[in-house]
Protein backbone atom coordinates (compact mmCIF):
# COMPACT_ATOMS: atom_id res chain seq x y z
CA UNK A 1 110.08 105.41 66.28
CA UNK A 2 109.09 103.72 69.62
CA UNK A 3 105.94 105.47 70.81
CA UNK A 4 105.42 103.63 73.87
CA UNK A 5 101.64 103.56 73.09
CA UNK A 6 102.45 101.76 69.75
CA UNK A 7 103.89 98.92 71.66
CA UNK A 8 101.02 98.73 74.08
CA UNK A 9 98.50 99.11 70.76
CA UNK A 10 100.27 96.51 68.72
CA UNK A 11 99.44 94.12 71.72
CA UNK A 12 95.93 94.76 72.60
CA UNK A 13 93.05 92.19 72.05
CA UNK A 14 89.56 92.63 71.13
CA UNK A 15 88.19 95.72 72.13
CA UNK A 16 85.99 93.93 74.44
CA UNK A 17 88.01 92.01 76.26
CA UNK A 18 88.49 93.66 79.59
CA UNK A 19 91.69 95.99 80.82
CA UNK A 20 90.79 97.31 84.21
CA UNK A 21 88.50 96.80 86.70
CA UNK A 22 88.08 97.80 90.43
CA UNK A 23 86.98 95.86 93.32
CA UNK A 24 83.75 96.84 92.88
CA UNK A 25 83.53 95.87 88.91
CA UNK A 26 83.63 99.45 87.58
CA UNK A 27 86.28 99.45 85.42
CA UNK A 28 87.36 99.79 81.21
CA UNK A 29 87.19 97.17 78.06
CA UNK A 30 90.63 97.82 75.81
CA UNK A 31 88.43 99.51 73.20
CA UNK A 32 86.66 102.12 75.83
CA UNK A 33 90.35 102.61 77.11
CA UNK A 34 91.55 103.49 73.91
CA UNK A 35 88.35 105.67 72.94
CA UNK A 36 88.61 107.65 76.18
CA UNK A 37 92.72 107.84 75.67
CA UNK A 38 91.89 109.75 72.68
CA UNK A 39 89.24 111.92 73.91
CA UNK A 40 91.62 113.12 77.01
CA UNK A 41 94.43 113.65 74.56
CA UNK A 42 92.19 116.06 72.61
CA UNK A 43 91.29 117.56 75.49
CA UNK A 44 94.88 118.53 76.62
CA UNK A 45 95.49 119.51 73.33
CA UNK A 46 92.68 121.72 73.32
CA UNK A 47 94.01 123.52 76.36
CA UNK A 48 96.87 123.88 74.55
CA UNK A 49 99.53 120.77 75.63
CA UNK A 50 102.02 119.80 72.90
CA UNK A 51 104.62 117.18 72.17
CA UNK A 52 107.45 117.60 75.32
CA UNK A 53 104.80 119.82 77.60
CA UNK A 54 104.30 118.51 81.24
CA UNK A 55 101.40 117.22 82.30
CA UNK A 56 101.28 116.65 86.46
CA UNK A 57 98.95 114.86 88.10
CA UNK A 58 98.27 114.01 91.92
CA UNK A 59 94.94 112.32 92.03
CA UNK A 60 94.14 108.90 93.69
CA UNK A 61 93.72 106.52 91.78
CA UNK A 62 91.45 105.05 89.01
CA UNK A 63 91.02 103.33 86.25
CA UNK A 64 90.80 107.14 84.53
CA UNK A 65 93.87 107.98 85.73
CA UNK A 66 95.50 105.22 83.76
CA UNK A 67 94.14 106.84 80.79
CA UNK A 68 95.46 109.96 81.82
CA UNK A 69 99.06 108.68 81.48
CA UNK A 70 98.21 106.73 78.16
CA UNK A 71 96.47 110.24 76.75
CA UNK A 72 100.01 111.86 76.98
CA UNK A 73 102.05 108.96 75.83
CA UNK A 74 99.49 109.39 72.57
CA UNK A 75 100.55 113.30 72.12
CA UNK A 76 103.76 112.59 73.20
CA UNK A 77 103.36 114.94 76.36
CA UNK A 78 105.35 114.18 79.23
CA UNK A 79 103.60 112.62 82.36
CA UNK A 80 104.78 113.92 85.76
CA UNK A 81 102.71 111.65 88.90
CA UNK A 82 102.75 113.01 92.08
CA UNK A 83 102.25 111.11 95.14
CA UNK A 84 98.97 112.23 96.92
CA UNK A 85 100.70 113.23 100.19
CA UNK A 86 103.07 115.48 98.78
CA UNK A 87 102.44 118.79 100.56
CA UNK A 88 101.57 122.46 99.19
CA UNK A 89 105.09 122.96 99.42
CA UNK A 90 106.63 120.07 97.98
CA UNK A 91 104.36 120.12 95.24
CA UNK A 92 105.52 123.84 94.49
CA UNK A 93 108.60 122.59 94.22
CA UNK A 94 107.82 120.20 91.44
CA UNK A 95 105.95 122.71 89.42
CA UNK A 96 108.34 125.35 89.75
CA UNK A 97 111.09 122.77 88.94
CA UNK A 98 109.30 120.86 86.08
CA UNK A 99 107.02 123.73 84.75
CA UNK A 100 103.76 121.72 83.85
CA UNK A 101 101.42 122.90 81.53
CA UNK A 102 98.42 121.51 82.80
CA UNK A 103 98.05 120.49 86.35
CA UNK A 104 95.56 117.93 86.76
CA UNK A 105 94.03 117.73 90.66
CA UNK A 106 91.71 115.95 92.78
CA UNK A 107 88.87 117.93 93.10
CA UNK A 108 89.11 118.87 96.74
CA UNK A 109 92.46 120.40 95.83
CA UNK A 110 91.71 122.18 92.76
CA UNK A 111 91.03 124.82 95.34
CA UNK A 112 94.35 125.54 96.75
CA UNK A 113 96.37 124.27 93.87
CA UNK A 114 94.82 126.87 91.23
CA UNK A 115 96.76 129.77 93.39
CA UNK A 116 100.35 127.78 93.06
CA UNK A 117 99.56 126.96 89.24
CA UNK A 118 98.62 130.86 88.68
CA UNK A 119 102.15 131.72 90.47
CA UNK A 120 104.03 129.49 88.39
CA UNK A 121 102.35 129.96 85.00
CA UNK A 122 100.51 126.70 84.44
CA UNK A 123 98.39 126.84 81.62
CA UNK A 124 95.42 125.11 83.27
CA UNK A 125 94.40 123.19 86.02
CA UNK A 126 91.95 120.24 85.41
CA UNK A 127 90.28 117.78 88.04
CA UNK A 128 89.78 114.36 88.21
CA UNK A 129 87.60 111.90 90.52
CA UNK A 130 88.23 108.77 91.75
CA UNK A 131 84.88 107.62 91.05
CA UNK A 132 84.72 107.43 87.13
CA UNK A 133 82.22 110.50 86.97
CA UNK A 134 83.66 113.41 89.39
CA UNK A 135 86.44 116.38 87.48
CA UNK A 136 86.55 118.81 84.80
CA UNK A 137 88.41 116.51 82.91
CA UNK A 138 86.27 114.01 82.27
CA UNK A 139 83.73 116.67 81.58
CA UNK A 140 85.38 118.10 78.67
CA UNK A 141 86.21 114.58 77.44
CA UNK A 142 82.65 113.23 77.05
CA UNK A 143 82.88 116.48 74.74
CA UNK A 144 85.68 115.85 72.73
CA UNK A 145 86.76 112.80 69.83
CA UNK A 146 87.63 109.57 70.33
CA UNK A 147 89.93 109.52 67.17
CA UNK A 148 93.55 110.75 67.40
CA UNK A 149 96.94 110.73 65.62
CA UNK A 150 99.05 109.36 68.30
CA UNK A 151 102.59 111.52 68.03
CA UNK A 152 105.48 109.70 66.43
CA UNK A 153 107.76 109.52 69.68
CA UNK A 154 111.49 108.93 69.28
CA UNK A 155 113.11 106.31 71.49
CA UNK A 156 114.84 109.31 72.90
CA UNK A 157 111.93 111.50 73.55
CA UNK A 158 110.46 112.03 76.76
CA UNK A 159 107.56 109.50 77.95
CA UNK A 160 107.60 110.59 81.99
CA UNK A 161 109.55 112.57 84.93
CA UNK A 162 109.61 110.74 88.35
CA UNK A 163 110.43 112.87 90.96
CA UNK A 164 113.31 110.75 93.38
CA UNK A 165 112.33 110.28 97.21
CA UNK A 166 114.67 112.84 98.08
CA UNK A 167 116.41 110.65 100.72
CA UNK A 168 120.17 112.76 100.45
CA UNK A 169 119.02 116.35 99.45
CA UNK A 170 115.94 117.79 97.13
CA UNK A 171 114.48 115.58 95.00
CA UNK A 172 114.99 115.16 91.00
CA UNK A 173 113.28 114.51 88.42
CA UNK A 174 114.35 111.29 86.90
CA UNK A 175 113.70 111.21 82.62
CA UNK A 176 112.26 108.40 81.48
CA UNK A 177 112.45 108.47 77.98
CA UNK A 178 109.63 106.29 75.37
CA UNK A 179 112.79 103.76 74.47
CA UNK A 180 113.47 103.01 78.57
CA UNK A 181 109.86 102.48 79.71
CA UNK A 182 109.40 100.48 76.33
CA UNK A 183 112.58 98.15 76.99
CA UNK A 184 111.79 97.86 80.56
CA UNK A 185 107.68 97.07 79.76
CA UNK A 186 108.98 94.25 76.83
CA UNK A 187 111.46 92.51 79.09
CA UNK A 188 109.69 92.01 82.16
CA UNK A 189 106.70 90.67 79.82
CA UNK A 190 108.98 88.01 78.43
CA UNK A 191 110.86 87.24 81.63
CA UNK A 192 107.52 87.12 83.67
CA UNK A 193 105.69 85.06 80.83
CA UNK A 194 103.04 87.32 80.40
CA UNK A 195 100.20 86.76 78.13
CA UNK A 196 96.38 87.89 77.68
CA UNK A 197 95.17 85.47 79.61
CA UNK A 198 96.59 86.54 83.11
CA UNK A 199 94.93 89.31 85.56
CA UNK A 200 97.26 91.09 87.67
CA UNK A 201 96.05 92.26 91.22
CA UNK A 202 97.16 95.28 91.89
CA UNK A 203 97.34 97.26 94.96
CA UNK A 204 100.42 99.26 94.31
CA UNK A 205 100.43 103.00 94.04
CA UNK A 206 100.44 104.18 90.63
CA UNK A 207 102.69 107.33 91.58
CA UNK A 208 105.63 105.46 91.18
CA UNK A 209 107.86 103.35 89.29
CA UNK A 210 106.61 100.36 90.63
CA UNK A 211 102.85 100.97 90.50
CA UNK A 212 102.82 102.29 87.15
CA UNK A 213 105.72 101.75 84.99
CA UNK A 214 106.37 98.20 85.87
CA UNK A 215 103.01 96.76 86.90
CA UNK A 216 100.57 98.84 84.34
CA UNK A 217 103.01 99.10 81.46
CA UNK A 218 103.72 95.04 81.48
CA UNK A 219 100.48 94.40 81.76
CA UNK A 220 99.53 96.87 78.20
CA UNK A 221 102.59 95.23 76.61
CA UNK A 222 101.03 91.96 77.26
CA UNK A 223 97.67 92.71 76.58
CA UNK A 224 96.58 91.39 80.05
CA UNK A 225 93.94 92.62 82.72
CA UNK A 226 94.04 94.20 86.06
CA UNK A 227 92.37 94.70 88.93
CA UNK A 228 93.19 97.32 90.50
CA UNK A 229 92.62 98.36 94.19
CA UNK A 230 92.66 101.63 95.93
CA UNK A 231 95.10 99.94 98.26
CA UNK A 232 96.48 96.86 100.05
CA UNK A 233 93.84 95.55 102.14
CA UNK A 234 94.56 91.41 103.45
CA UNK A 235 91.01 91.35 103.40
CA UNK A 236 90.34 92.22 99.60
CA UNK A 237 93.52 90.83 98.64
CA UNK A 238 92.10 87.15 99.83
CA UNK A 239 88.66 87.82 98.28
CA UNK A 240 90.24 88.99 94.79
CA UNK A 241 93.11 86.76 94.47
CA UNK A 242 90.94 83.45 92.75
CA UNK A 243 90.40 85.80 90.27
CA UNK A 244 93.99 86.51 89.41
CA UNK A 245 96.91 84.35 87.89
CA UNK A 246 99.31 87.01 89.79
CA UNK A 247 100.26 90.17 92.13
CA UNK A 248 102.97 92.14 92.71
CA UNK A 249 103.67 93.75 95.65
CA UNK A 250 106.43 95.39 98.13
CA UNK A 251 107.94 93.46 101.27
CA UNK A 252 105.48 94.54 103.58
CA UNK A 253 102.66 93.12 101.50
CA UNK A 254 103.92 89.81 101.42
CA UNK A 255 104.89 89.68 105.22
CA UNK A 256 101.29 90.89 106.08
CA UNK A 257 100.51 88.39 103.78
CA UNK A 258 102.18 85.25 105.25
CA UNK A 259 101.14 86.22 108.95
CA UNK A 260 97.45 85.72 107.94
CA UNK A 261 96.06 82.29 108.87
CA UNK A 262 94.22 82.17 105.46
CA UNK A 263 97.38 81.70 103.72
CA UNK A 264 98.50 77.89 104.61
C-alpha cells in the first residue's frame, strides 16, 4: 500500500514548521496543511467524490491549490490540473474525455464552465481563489472536519491524469499511478539531497509535471519548505533567493537569469 500521502506524512516535521509561503508571507504551517487537506477531502466527499473519481481543476495558483491535490491523494480521487489558458473548447475536451466528477474553477469562470459541466454530467462545480479567502470551496471547508481516513491506495491505483501538450494530434491523458509519483518524489529527494532544512523557490506552474509532481512532491517527501510565486519574475526571484537553499526552473529562467547584471 503506497498512498502517496503516506509517504509525504511519514516525512513531515512539526506541525509548525512552515510548508508554503507566498511572496507576500501568506502561506501554510505542515499541521494547517494537513488540517485543511482533510477538511477539502470531506468536502469532495460530501459532494459525492469517491476512490478513482476525477477531480479537475484549472485555477491559478496557491498555496490552497496544493491542498487541493493532497485532499484527493487522501481519498484516493484522481487529480486532473488544467493549465489556465486552456480554452472553452479544449477544456471540453478534457471533461468529456476524462469525465470529472467535480470541476473545481476560478471564480470568474465558474460562470461559463457550469454550462460545459451540466452537458457532460459533472457532479459539481466548486471555485477556488487565488487569494486564500475567495471560492465555494473553501467555504464549505471552514464547514467541514479536519480529521480523515486517508484511502489505502495501491501502488497501482490512480494518483493523477496529465493531459500531453498535444504536439502530434489530440492530447492524452497520461496515468500516473500512487507507486510512479511515489518512486519519482523518493528518488529525486535522495539524488538532490533533500532535507527539512532547505526552501525551494518556486516559480514553476503547478499544472504540470514539472511544477507539481517534481518540485511540490520532492519537497513533501522531504519535509522541506517552499516559496512559491505566482510566476517567474527576475525581480522577485533576486529579492527571494537569500531566503532559499535552491530553485528549479526551465531554460528560459536560467538564461533570463544569467543576462541580469545582478547575477556576477
Amino acid at each position: 500500500m503506497t498512498n502517496l500521502f503516506s509517504i509525504f506524512r511519514q516525512a513531515m516535521p512539526d506541525g509548525n514548521a512552515p510548508f508554503i509561503a507566498t511572496s507576500t508571507g501568506r502561506g501554510l504551517a505542515y499541521g494547517e496543511m494537513l488540517a485543511l487537506s482533510g477538511r477539502m477531502a470531506n468536502v469532495l466527499v460530501g459532494l459525492g467524490v469517491k476512490p478513482g473519481d476525477r477531480v479537475a481543476a484549472q485555477v491559478e495558483k496557491s498555496p490552497e491549490a496544493i491542498v487541493l491535490y493532497l485532499a484527493c491523494l487522501r481519498l484516493g480521487a484522481v487529480y486532473l490540473p488544467l493549465n489556465t489558458a486552456y480554452t472553452l473548447a479544449e477544456i471540453e475536451y478534457f471533461v468529456a474525455d476524462a469525465e470529472p466528477a467535480v470541476f473545481v474553477a476560478a471564480p470568474a469562470k465558474a460562470a461559463i464552465i457550469a454550462p460545459l459541466a451540466a452537458k457532460h454530467e459533472v457532479a459539481a462545480v466548486e471555485t477556488l481563489g487565488s487569494d486564500g479567502e475567495a471560492g465555494s470551496l473553501l467555504a464549505r471547508a471552514r464547514e467541514a472536519r479536519a480529521e480523515f481516513a486517508d484511502y489505502r491506495a495501491e501502488d497501482s491505483d490512480l494518483a493523477a491524469i496529465l493531459y500531453t501538450s498535444g504536439t502530434t494530434g489530440r492530447s492524452k491523458g497520461a496515468m500516473l499511478s500512487h507507486g510512479n509519483l511515489a518512486s519519482n518524489a523518493l528518488t529525486l529527494k535522495d539524488v538532490w539531497r533533500f532535507g527539512r532544512d532547505d526552501v525551494l523557490l518556486h516559480a514553476l506552474p503547478i499544472f504540470h509535471t514539472h511544477g507539481l509532481f517534481v518540485a511540490c512532491n520532492v519537497v513533501l517527501a522531504a519535509g522541506a519548505a517552499m516559496i512559491f510565486l505566482p510566476k517567474f519574475e527576475p525581480d522577485e526571484i533576486f529579492r527571494l533567493l537569500p531566503r532559499a537553499t535552491t530553485m528549479m526552473g526551465v531554460p528560459t529562467f536560467y538564461v533570463r537569469l544569467l543576462q541580469d547584471t545582478r547575477l556576477t
